[in-house]
Protein backbone atom coordinates (compact mmCIF):
# COMPACT_ATOMS: atom_id res chain seq x y z
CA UNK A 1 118.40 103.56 116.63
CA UNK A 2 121.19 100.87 115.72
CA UNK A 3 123.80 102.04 118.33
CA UNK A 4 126.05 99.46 119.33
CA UNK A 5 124.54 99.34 122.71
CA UNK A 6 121.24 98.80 121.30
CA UNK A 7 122.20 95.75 118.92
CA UNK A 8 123.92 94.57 122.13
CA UNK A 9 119.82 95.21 123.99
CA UNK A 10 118.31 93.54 120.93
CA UNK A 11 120.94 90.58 120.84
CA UNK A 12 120.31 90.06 124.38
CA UNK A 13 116.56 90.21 124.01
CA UNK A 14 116.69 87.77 121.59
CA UNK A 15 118.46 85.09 123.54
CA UNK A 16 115.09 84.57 125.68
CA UNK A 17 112.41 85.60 123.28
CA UNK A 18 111.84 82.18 122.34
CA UNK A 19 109.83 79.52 124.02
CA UNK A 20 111.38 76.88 125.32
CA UNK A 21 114.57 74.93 126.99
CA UNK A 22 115.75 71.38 126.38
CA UNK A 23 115.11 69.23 129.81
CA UNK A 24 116.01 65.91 131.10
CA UNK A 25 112.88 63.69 131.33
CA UNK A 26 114.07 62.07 134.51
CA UNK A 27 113.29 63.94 138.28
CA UNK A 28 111.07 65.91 136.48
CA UNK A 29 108.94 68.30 139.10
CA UNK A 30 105.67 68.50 138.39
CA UNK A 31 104.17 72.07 137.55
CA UNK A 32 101.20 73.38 139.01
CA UNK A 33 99.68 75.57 136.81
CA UNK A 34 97.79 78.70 138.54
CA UNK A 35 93.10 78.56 137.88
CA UNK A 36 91.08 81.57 138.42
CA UNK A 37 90.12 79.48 141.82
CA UNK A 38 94.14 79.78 143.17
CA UNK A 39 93.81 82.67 145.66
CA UNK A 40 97.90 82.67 145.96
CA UNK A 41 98.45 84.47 142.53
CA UNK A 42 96.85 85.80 139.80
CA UNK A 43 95.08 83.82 137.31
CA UNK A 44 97.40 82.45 134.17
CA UNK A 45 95.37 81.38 130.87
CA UNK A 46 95.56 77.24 130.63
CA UNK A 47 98.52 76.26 129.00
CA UNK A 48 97.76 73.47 126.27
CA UNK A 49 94.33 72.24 127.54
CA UNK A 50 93.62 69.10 125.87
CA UNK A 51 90.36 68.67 124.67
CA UNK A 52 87.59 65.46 125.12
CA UNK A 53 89.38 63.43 121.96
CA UNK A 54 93.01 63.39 122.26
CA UNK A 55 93.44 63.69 118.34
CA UNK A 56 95.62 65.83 116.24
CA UNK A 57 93.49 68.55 115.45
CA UNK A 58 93.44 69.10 119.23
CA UNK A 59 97.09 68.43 119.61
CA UNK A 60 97.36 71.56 117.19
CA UNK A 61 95.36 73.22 118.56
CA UNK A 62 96.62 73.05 121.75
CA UNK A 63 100.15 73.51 121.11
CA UNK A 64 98.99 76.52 119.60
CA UNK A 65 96.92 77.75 122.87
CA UNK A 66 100.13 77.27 124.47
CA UNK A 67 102.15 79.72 121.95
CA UNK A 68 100.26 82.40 122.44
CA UNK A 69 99.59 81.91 126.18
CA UNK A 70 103.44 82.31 126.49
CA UNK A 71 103.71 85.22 124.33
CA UNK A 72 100.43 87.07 126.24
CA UNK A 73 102.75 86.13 129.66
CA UNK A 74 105.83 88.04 127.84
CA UNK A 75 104.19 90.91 127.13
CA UNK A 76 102.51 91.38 130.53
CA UNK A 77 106.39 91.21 131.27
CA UNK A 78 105.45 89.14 134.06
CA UNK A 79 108.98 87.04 134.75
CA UNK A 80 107.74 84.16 137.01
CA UNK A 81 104.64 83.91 134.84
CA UNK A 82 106.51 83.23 131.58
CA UNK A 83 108.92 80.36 133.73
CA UNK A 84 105.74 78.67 134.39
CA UNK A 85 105.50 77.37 130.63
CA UNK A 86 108.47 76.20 131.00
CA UNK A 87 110.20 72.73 132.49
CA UNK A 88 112.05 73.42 135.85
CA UNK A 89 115.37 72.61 134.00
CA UNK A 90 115.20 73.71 130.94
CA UNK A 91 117.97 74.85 128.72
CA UNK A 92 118.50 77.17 125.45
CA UNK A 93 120.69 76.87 122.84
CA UNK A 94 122.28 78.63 120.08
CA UNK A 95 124.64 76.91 118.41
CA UNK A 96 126.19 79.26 116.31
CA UNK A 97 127.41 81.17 119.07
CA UNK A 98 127.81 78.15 121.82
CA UNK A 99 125.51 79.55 123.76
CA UNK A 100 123.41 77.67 126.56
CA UNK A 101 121.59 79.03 129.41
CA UNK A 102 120.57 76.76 132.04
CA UNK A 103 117.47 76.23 134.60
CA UNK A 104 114.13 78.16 134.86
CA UNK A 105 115.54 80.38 138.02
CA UNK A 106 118.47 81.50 135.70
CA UNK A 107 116.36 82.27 133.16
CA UNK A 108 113.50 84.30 135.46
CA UNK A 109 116.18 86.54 136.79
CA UNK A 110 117.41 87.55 133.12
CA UNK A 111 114.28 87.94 132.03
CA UNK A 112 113.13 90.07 135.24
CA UNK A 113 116.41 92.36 134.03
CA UNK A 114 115.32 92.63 130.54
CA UNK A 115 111.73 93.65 131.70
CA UNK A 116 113.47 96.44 133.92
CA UNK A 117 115.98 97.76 130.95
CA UNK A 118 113.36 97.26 127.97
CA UNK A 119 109.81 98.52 129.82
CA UNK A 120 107.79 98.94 126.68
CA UNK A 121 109.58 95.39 125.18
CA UNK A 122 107.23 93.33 123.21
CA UNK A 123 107.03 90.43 121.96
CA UNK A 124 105.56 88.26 118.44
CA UNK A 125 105.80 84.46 117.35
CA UNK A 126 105.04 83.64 113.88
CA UNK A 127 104.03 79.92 113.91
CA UNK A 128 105.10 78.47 110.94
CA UNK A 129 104.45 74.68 111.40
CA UNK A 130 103.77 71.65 114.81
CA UNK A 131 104.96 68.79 113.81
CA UNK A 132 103.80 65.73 116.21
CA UNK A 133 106.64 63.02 116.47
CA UNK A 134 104.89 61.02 118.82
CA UNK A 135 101.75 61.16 121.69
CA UNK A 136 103.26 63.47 123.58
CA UNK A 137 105.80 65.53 121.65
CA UNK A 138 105.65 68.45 119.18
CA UNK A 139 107.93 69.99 116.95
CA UNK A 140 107.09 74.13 116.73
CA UNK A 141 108.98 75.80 114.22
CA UNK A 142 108.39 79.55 113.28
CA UNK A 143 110.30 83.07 113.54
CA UNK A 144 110.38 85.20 116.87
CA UNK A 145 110.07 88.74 116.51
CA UNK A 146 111.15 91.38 119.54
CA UNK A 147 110.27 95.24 119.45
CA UNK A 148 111.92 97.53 122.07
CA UNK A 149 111.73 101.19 122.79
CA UNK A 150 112.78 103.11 119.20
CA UNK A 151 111.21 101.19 116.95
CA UNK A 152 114.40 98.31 116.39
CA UNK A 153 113.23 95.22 115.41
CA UNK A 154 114.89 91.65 116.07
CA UNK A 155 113.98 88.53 114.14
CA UNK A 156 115.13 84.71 114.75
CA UNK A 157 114.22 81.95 113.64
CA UNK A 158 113.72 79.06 116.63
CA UNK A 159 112.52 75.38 116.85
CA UNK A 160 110.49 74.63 120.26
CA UNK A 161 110.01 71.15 121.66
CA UNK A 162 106.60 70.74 123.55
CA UNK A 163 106.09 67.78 125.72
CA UNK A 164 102.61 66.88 127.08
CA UNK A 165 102.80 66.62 130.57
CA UNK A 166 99.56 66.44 133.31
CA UNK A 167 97.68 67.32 130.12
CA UNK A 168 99.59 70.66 129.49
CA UNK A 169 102.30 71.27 126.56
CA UNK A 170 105.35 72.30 128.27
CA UNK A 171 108.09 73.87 126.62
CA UNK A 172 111.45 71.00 126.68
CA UNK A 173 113.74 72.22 123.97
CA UNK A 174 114.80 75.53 121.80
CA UNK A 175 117.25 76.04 119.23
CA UNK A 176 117.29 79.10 117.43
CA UNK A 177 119.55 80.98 114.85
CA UNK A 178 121.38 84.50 115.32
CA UNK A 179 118.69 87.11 115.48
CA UNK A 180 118.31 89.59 112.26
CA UNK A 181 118.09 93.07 112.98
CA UNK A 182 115.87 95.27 111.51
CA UNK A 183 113.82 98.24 111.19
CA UNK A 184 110.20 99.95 110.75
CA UNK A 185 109.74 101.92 107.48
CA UNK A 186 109.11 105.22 109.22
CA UNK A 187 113.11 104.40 111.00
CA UNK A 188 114.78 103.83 107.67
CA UNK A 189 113.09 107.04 106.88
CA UNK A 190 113.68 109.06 109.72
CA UNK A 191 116.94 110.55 108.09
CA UNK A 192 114.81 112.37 105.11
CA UNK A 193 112.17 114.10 108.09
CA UNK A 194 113.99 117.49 107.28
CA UNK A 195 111.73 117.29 104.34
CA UNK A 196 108.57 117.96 106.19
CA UNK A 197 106.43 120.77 106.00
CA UNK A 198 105.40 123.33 103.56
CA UNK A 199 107.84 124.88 101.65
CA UNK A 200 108.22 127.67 98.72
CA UNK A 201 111.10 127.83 95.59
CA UNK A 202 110.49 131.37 93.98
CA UNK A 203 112.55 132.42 90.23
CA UNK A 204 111.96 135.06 87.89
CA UNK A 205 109.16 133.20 86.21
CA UNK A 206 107.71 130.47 88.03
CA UNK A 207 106.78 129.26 91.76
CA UNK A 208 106.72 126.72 93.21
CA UNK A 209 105.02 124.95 96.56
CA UNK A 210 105.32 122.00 97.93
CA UNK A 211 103.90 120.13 101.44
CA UNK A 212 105.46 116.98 102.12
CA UNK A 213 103.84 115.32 105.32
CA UNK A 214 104.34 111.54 106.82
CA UNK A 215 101.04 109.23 105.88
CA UNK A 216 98.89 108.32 109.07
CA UNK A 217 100.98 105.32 110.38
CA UNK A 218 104.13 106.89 109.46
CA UNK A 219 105.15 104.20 106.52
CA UNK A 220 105.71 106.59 103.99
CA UNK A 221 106.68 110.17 103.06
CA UNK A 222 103.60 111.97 100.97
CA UNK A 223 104.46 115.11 98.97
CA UNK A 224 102.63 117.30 96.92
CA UNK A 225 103.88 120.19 94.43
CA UNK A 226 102.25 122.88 92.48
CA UNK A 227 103.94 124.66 90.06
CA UNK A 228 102.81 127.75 88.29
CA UNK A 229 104.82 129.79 85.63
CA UNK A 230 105.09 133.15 84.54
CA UNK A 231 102.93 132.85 81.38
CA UNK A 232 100.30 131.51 83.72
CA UNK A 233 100.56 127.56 83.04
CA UNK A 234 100.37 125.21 85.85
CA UNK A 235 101.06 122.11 86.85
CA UNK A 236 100.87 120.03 89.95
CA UNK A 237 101.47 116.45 91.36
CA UNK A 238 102.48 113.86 93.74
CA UNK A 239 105.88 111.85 94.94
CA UNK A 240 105.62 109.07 97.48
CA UNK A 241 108.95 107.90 99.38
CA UNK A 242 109.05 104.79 101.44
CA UNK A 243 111.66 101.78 101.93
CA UNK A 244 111.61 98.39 99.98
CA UNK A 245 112.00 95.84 102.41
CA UNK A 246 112.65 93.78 99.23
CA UNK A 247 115.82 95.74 97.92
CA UNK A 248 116.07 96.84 100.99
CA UNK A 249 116.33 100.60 99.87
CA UNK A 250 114.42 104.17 99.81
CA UNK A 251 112.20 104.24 96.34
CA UNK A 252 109.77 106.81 95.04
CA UNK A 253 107.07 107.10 92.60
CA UNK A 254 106.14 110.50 91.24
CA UNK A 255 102.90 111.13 89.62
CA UNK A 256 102.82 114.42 87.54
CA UNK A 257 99.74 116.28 86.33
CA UNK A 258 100.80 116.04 82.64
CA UNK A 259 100.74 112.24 82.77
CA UNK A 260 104.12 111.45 83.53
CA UNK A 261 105.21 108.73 85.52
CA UNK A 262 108.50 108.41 87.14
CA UNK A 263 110.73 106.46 90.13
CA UNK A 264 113.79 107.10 92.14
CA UNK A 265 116.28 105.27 93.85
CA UNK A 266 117.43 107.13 97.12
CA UNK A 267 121.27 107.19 98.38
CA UNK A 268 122.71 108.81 101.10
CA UNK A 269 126.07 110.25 100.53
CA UNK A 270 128.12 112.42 103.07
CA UNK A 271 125.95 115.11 103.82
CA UNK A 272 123.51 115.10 100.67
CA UNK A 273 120.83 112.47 99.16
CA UNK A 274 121.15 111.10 95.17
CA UNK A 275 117.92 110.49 94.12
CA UNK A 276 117.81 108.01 90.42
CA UNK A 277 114.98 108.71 88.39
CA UNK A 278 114.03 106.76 85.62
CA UNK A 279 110.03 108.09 84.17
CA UNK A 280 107.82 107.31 81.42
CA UNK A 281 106.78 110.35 79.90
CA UNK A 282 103.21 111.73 79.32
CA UNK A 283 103.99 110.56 74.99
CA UNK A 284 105.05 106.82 76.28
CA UNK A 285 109.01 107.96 75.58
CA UNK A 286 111.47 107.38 78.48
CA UNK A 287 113.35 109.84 80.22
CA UNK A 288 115.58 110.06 83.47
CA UNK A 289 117.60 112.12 85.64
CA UNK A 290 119.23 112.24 89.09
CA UNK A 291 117.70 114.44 91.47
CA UNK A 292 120.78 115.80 94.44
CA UNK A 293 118.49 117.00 97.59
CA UNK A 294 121.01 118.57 100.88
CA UNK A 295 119.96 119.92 104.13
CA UNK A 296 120.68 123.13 104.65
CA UNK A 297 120.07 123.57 108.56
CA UNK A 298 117.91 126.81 109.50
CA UNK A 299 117.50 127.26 105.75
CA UNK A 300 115.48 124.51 104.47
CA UNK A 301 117.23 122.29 102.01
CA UNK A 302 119.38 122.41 98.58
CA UNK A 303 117.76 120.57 95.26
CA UNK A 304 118.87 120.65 92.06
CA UNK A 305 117.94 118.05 88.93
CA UNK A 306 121.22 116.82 86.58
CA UNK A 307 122.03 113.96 83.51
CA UNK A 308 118.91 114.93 82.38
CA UNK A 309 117.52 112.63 79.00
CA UNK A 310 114.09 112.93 77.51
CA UNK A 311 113.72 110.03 74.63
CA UNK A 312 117.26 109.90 74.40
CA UNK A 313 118.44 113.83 74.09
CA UNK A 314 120.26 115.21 76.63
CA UNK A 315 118.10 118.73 78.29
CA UNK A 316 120.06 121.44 80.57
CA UNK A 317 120.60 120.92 83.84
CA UNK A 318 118.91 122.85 86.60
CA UNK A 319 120.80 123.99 88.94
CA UNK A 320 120.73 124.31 92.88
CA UNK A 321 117.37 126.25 94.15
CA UNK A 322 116.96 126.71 97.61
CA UNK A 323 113.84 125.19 99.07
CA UNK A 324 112.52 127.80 101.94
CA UNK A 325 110.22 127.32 104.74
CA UNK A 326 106.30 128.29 102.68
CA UNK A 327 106.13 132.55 104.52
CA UNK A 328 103.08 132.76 106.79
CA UNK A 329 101.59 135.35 105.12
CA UNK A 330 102.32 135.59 100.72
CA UNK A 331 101.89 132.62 99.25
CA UNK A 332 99.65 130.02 99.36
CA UNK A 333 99.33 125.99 99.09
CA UNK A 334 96.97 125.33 96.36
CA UNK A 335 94.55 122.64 97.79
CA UNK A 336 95.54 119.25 96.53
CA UNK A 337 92.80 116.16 96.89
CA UNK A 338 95.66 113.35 98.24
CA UNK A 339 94.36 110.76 100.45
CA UNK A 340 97.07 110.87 103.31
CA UNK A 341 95.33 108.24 105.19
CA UNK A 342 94.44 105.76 102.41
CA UNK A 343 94.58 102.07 103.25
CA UNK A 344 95.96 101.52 99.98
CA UNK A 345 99.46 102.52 100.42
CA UNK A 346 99.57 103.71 104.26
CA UNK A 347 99.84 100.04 105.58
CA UNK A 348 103.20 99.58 104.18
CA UNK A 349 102.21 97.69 101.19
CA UNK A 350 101.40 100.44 98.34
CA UNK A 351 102.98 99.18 94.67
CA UNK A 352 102.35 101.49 92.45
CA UNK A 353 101.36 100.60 89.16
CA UNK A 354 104.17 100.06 86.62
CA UNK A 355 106.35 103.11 85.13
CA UNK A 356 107.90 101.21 82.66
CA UNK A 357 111.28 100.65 84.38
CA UNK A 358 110.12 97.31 85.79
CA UNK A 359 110.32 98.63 88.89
């Protein structure tokens, strides 16, 4: 979902999902943080509590407290509770795009608008360092990470001043860089979903099935094929798609029955996908081919396999099949032991073991 109205949402979002606004230090208020023993309001965690020795493990540590107390606030999307972290006139910045926003009341009524707009909006900071420049100051730097409705994803990177004040760390100053927009693994493969379900490709003298079914948490694509031939051989194996956050593109890995091990590169082109396949063949030779896969609405979908080498001789190609919706009743999907919901590669971080294509 990377409409230009939701880039605008997640730009938006992004201006206040970071902690903190640079302040004056003089006519400071002072802030009364809320106890479980304030009958005005409901309770709010303790912000920064600093411990019997004021040292800097407990700095850390409480600088830290007060991270996640202000992320916990966010995502009770709780407006006035979130302002409370903050100084009364504090101030964020980003430079890049001269933009400053001024004073906690300002900044409560934007954020009471996002809330309303963005209802199931959350919120994650990545703390990558605190940095104490004095007795009562700390330097947070680490990467704020949004997630609204859809699945789009908005990184930044920020830098949050904390100032100890009435033995709670306050937010003073933020700075943060143009957000980076991004998406979940199941978004980027949202487009190939037509692909789903069982399906059946039936010549003269073979047959073919095939299920194809999203793993548990929807990271990748898992499909299984059985193939059978007229003269009664078979053959059967597994191909899983997902993205590469890396390269920042759709791969698969294909494991076949006879030992051969292959990967594709996925690109989408007009109304069809080109699939690159580079393998490493059940003898150790190399082979490859490019694999064109269309969606043929109410149909099913259009494959066929061309450029096809095997240890450097050129093979026929094979063209267009039609891949049809598996009939109720006829054939049948030969059972197929594939872990769908194995940790190994269903938490987004399957790498499959080398096919000899360094990839």
């Amino acid at each position: 979902m990377n409409t230009p109205s939701a880039r605008a949402a997640l730009v938006s979002l992004t201006i206040l999902l970071l902690t903190g606004f640079p302040v004056t230090t003089s006519g400071q208020q002072e802030i009364q943080f809320e106890t479980e023993t304030s009958p005005a309001s409901p309770p709010l965690e303790t912000v920064g509590a600093v411990q019997a020795s004021d040292n800097t493990t407990d700095n850390l540590n409480t600088v830290e407290a007060a991270v996640r107390s202000y992320e916990k606030a966010f995502n009770a999307h709780d407006a006035s509770r979130v302002v409370r972290h903050w100084m009364p006139d504090g101030v964020f910045e980003r430079p890049g795009i001269d933009l400053v926003l001024n004073g906690a009341a300002e900044i409560e009524a934007e954020f009471k608008s996002i809330f309303e707009k963005h209802p199931s909006v959350k919120l994650e900071l990545k703390t990558q360092s605190i940095e104490y420049v004095g007795p009562n100051v700390a330097v947070e730097r680490g990467i704020s990470v949004g997630m609204i409705e859809g699945g789009d994803v908005a990184e930044s990177q920020y830098e949050a001043v904390f100032v100890k004040k009435d033995n709670q760390w306050l937010l003073d100053r933020v700075s943060d860089a143009e957000p980076i927009l991004s998406a979940s693994a199941s978004l980027k493969l949202k487009e190939l979903e037509f692909m789903t379900g069982d399906w059946s490709d039936q010549g003269e003298d073979y047959r073919v099935v095939y299920r194809c079914n999203w793993t548990q948490k929807h990271s990748f694509l898992n499909s299984k094929f059985h193939v059978k031939k007229a003269d009664g051989t078979e053959s059967s194996g597994l191909q899983i798609i997902g993205w590469d956050p890396i390269e920042k593109q759709i791969k698969s890995w294909i494991f076949d029955s006879d030992g051969t091990v292959g990967s594709g590169r996925w690109e989408k082109r007009d109304d069809h996908w080109v699939v690159q396949v580079v393998e490493t063949l059940q003898n150790g030779k190399k082979g490859s081919h490019t694999v064109t896969i269309r969606p043929l609405p109410n149909e099913g979908y259009g494959w066929k396999k061309t450029n096809r080498v095997a240890d450097g001789k050129p093979l026929p190609n094979i063209p267009e099949v039609v891949i049809r919706p598996l009939p109720e009743e006829g054939l049948e999907m030969p059972e197929i032991e594939i872990r769908d919901d194995s940790d190994e590669y269903d938490n987004g971080t399957f790498v499959p073991a080398e096919t000899g294509d360094n990839q």
